[in-house]
N, C-alpha and C. Protein backbone atom coordinates (compact mmCIF):
# COMPACT_ATOMS: atom_id res chain seq x y z
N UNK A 1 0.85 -1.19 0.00
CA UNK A 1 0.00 0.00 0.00
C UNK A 1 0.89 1.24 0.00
N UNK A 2 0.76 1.99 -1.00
CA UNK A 2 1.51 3.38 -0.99
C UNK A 2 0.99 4.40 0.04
N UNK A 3 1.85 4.50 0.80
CA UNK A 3 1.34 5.55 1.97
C UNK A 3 1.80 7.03 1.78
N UNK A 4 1.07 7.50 1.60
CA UNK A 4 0.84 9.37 1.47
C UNK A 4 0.74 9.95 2.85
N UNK A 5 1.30 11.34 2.58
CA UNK A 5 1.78 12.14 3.78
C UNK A 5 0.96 13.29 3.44
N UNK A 6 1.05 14.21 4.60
CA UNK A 6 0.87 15.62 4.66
C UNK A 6 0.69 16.33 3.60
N UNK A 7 2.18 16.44 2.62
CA UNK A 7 2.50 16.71 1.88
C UNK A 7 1.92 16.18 0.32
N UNK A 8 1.95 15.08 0.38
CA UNK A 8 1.25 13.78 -0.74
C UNK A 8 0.10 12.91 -0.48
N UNK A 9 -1.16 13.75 -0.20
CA UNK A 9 -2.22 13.15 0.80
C UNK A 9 -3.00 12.65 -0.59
N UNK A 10 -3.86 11.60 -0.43
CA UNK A 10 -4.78 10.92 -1.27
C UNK A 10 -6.13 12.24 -1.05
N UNK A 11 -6.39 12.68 -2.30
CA UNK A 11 -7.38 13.59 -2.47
C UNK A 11 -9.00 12.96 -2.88
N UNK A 12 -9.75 12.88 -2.11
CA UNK A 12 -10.65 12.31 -2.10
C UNK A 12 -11.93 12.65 -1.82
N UNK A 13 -13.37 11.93 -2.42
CA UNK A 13 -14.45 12.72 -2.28
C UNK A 13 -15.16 11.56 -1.90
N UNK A 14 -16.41 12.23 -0.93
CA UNK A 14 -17.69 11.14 -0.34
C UNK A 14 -18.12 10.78 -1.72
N UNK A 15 -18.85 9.48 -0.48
CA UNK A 15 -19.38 8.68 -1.72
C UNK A 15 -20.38 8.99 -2.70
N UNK A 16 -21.26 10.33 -2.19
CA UNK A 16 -22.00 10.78 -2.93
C UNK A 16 -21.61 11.87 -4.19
N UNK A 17 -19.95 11.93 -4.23
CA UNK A 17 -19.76 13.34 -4.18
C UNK A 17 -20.00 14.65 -4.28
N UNK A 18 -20.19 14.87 -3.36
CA UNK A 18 -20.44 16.52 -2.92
C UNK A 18 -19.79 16.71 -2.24
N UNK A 19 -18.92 16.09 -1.56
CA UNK A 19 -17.50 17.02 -0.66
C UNK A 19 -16.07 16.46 -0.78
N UNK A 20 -15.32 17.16 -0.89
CA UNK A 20 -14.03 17.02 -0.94
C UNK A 20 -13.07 16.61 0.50
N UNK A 21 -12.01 15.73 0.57
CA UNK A 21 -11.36 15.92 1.16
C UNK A 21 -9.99 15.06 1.41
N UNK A 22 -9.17 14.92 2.35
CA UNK A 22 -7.40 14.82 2.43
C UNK A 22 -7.54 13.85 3.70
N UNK A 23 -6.82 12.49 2.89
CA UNK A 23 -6.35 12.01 4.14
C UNK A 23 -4.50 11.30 3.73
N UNK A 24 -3.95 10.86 5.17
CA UNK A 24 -2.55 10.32 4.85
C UNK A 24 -2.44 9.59 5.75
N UNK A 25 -1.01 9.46 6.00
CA UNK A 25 -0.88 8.62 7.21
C UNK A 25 0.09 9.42 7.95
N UNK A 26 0.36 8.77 9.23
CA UNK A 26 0.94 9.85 10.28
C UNK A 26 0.80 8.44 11.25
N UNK A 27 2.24 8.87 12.31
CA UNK A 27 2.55 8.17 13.74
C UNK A 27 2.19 9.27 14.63
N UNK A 28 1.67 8.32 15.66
CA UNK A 28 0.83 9.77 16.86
C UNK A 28 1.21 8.82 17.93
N UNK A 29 1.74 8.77 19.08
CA UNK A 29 2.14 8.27 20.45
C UNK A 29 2.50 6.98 19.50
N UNK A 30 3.41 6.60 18.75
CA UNK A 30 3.99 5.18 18.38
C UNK A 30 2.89 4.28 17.22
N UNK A 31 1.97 4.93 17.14
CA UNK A 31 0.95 4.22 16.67
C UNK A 31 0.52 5.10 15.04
N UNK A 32 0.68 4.02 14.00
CA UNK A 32 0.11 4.61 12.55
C UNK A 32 -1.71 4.88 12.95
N UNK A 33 -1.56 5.97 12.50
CA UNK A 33 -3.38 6.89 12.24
C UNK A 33 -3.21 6.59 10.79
N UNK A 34 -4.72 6.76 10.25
CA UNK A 34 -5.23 7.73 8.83
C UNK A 34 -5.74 9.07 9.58
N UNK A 35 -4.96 10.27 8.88
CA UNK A 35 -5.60 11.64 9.18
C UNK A 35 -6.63 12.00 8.29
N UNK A 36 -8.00 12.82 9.06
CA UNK A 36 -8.33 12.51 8.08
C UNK A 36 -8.75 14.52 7.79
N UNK A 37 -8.95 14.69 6.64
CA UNK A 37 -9.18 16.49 6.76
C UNK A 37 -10.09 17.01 5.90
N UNK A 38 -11.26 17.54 6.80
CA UNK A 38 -12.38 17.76 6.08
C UNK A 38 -12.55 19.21 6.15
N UNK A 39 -12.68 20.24 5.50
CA UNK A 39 -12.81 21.30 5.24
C UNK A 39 -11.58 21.96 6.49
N UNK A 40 -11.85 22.72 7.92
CA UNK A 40 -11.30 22.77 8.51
C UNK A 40 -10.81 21.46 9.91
N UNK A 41 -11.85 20.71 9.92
CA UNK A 41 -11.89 19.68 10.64
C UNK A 41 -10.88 18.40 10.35
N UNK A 42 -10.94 17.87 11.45
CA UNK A 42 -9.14 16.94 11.35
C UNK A 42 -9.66 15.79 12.13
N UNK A 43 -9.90 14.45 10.97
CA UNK A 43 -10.13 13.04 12.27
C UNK A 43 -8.89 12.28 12.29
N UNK A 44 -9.52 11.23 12.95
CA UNK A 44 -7.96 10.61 13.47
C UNK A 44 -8.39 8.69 12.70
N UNK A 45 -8.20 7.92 12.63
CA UNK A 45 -8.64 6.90 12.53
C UNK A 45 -7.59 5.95 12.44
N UNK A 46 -7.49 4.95 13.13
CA UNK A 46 -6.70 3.95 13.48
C UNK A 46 -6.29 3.27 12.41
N UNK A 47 -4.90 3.61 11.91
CA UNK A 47 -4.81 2.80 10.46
C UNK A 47 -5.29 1.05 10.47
N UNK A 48 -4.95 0.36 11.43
CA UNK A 48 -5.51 -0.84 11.22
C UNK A 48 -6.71 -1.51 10.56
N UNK A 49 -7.51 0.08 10.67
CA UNK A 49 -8.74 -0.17 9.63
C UNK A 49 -9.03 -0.80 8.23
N UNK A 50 -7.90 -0.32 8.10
CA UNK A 50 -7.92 -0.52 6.34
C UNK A 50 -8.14 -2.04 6.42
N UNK A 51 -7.05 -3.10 6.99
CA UNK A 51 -7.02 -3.95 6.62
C UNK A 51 -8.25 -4.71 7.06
N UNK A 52 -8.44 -4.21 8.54
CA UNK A 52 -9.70 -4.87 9.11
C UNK A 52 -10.71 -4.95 8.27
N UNK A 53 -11.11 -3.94 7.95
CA UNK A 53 -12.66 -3.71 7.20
C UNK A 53 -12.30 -4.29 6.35
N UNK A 54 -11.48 -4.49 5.06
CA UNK A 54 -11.01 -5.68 3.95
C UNK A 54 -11.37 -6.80 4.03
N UNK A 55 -10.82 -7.01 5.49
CA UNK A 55 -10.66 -8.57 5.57
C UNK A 55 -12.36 -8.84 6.45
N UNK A 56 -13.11 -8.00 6.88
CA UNK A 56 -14.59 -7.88 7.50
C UNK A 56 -15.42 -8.31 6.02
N UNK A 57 -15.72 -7.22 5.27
CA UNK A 57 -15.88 -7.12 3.74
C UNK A 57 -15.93 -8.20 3.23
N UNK A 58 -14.32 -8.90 3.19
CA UNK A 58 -14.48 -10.31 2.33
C UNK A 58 -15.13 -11.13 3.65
N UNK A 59 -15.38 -11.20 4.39
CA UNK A 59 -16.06 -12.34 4.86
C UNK A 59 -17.40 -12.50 4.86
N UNK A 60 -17.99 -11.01 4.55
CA UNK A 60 -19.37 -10.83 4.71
C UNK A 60 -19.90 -10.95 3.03
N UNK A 61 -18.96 -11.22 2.43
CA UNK A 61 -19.27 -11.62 0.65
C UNK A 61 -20.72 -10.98 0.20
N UNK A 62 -20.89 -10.02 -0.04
CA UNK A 62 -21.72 -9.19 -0.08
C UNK A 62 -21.72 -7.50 -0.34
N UNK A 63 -23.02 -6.83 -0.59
CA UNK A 63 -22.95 -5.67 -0.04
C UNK A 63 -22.65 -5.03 1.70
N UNK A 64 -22.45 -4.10 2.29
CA UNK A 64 -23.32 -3.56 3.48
C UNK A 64 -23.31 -2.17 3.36
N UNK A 65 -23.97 -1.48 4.03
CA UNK A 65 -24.64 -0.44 3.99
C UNK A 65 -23.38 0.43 4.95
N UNK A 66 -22.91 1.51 4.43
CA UNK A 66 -21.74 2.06 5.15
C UNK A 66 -22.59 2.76 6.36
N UNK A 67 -23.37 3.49 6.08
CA UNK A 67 -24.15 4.52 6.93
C UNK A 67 -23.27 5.24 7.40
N UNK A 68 -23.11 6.41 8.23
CA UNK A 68 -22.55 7.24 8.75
C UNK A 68 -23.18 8.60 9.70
N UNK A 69 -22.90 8.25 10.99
CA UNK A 69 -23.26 9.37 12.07
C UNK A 69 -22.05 9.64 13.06
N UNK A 70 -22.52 11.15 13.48
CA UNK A 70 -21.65 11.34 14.37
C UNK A 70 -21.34 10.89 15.32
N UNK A 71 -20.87 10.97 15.86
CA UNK A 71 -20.00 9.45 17.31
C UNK A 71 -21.43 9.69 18.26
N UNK A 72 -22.03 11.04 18.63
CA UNK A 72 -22.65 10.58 19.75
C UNK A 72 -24.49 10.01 19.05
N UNK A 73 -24.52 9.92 17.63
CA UNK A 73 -25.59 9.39 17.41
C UNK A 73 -24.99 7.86 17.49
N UNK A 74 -26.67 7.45 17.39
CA UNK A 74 -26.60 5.59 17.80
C UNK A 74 -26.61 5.31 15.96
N UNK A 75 -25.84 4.22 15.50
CA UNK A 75 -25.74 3.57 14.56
C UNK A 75 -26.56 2.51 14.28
N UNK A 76 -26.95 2.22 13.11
CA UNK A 76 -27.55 1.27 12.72
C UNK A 76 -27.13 -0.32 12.57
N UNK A 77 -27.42 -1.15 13.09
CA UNK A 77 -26.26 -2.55 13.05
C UNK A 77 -26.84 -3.02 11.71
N UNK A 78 -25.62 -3.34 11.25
CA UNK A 78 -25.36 -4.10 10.13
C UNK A 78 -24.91 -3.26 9.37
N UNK A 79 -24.27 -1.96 9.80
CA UNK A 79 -24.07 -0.98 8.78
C UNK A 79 -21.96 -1.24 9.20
N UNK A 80 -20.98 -0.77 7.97
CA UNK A 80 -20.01 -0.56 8.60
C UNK A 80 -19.55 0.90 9.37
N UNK A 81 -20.57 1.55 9.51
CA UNK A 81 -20.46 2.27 10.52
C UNK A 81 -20.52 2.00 12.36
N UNK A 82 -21.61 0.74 12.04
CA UNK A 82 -21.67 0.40 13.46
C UNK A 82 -20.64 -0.52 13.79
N UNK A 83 -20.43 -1.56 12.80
CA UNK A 83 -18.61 -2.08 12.79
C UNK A 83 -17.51 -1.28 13.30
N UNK A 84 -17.46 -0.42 12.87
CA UNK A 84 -16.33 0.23 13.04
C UNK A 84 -16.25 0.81 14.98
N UNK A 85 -17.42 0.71 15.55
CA UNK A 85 -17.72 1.04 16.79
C UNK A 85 -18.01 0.05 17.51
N UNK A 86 -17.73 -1.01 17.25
CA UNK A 86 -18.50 -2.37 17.87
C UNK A 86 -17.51 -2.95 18.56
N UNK A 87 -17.93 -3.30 19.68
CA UNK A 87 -17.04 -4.33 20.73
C UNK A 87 -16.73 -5.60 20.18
N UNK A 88 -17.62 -5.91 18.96
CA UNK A 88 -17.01 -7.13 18.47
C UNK A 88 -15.94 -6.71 16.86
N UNK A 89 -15.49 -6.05 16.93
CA UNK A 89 -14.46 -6.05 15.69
C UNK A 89 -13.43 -6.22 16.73
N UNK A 90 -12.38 -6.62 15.64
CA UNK A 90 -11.17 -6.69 15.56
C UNK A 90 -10.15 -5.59 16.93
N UNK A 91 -10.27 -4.64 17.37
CA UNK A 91 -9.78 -3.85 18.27
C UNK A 91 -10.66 -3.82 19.28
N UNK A 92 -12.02 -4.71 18.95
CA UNK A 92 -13.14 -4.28 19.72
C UNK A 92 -13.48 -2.94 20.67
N UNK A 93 -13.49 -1.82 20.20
CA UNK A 93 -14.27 -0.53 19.52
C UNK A 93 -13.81 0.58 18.66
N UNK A 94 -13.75 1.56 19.16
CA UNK A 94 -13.75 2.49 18.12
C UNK A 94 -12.58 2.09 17.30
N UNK A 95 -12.97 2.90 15.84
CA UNK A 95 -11.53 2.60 15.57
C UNK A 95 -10.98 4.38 14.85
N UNK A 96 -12.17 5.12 15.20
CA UNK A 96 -11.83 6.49 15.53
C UNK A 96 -11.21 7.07 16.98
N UNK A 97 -10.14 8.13 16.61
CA UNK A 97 -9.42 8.03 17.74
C UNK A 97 -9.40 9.59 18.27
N UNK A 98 -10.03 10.68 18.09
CA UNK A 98 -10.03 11.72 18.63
C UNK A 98 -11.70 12.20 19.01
N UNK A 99 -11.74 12.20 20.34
CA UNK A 99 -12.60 12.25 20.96
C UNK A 99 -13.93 13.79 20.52
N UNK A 100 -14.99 13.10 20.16
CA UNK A 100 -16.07 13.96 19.67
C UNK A 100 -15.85 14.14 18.43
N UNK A 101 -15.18 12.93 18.06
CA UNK A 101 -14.79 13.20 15.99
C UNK A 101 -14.23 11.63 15.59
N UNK A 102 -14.66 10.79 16.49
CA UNK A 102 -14.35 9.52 16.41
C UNK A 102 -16.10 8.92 14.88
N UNK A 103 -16.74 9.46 15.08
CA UNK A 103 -17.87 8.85 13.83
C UNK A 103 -17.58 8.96 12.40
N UNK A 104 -18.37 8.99 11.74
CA UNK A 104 -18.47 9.27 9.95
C UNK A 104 -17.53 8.37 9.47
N UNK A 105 -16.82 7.48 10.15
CA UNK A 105 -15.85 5.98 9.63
C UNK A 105 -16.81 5.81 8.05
N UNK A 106 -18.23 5.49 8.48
CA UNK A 106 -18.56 4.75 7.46
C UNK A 106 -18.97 6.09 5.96
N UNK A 107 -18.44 7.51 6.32
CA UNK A 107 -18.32 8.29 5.20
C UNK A 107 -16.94 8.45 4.68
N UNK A 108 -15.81 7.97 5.30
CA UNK A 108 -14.55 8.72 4.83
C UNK A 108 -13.82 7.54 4.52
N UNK A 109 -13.94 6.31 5.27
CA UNK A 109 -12.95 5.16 4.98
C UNK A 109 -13.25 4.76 3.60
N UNK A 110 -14.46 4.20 3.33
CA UNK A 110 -14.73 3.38 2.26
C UNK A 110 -14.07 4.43 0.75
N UNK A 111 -14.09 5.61 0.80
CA UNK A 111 -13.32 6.10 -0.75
C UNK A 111 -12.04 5.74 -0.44
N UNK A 112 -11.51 5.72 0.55
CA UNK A 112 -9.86 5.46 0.80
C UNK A 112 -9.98 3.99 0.22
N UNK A 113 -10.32 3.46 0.83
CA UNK A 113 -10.10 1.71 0.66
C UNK A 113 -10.64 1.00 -0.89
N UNK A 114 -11.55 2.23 -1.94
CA UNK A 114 -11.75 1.81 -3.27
C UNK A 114 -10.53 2.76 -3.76
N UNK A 115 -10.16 4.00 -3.52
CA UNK A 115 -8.78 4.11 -3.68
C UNK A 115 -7.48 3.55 -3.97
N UNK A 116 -7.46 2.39 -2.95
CA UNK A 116 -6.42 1.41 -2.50
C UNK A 116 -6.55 0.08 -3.40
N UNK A 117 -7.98 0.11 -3.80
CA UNK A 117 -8.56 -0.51 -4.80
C UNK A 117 -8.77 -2.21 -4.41
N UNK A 118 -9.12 -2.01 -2.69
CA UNK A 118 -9.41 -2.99 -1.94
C UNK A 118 -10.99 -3.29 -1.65
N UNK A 119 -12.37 -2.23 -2.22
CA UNK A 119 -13.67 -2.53 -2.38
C UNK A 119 -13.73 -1.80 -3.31
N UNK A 120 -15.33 -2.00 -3.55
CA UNK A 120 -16.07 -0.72 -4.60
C UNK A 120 -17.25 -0.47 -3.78
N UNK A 121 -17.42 0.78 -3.97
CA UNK A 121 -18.30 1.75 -3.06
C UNK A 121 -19.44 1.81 -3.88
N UNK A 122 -21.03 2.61 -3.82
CA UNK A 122 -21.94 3.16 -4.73
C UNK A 122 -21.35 4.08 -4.62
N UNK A 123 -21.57 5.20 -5.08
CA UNK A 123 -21.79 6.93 -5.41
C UNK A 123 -23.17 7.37 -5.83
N UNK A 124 -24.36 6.42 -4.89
CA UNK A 124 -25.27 7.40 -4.99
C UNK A 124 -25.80 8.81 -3.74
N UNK A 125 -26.69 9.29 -4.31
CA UNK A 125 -26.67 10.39 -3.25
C UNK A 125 -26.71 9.81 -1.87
N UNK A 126 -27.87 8.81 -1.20
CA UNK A 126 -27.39 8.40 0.19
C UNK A 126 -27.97 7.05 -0.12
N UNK A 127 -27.78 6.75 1.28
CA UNK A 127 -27.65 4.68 1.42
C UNK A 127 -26.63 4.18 0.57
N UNK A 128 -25.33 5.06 0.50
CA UNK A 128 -24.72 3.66 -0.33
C UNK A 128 -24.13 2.70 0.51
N UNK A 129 -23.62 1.63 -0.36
CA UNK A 129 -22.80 0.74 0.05
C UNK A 129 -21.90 0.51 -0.44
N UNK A 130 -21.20 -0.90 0.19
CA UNK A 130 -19.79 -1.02 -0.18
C UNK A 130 -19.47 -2.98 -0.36
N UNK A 131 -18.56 -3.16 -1.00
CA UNK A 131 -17.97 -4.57 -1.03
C UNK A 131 -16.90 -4.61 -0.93
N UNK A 132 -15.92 -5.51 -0.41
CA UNK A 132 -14.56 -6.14 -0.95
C UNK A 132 -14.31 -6.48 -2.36
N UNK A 133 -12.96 -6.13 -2.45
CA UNK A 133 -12.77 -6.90 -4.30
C UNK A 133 -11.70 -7.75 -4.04
């Protein structure tokens, strides 16, 4: 996986597109993040994601529904938004890491990871979803 910086960030848009935005990678206390940078706003997300949700994805051989809310709304299960917050994944929970900006996993990861050219996403206006490839 080619990892982009600050400087050389993967330029990227929601799945619907209508918004733009920058993520890379970065070490924060010893540990690889995805940064992620949305207009002025800055998330954090546990690089381990990538592979997790890949390897989640291919097991669930299928669509799922990314959904996406802010950390203190409740998620929908079966969505990989609620994955990504769930005591039963892989880190068992979040796998957002800056507090009151830990949500929207299931808006910002999935273009990174068809990026990486590890699923394919919809791009319709809302409810999309996503697969492993």
């Amino acid at each position: 996986m080619e990892k982009r910086t600050k400087d050389n960030p993967w330029n990227l848009k929601t799945p619907p597109g209508t918004s733009e935005y920058q993520m890379w990678m970065e070490e924060k206390d010893g540990m690889e993040i995805i940064v992620c940078k949305v207009g002025s706003t800055i998330l954090h997300y546990d690089a381990r994601a990538i592979n997790d949700l890949h390897k989640m994805l291919r097991e669930h051989c299928d669509w799922m529904e990314m959904g996406s809310k802010d950390e203190k709304q409740d998620t929908k299960e079966g969505t990989v938004e609620h994955w990504a917050r769930s005591t039963n994944n892989p880190i068992c929970g979040w796998y957002g890491l800056k507090k009151n900006f830990r949500g929207r996993f299931g808006m910002y990861m999935p273009p990174l990871m068809e990026e990486l050219g590890l699923c394919e996403i919809e791009h319709n206006p809302k409810n999309n979803r996503m697969r492993a490839l």
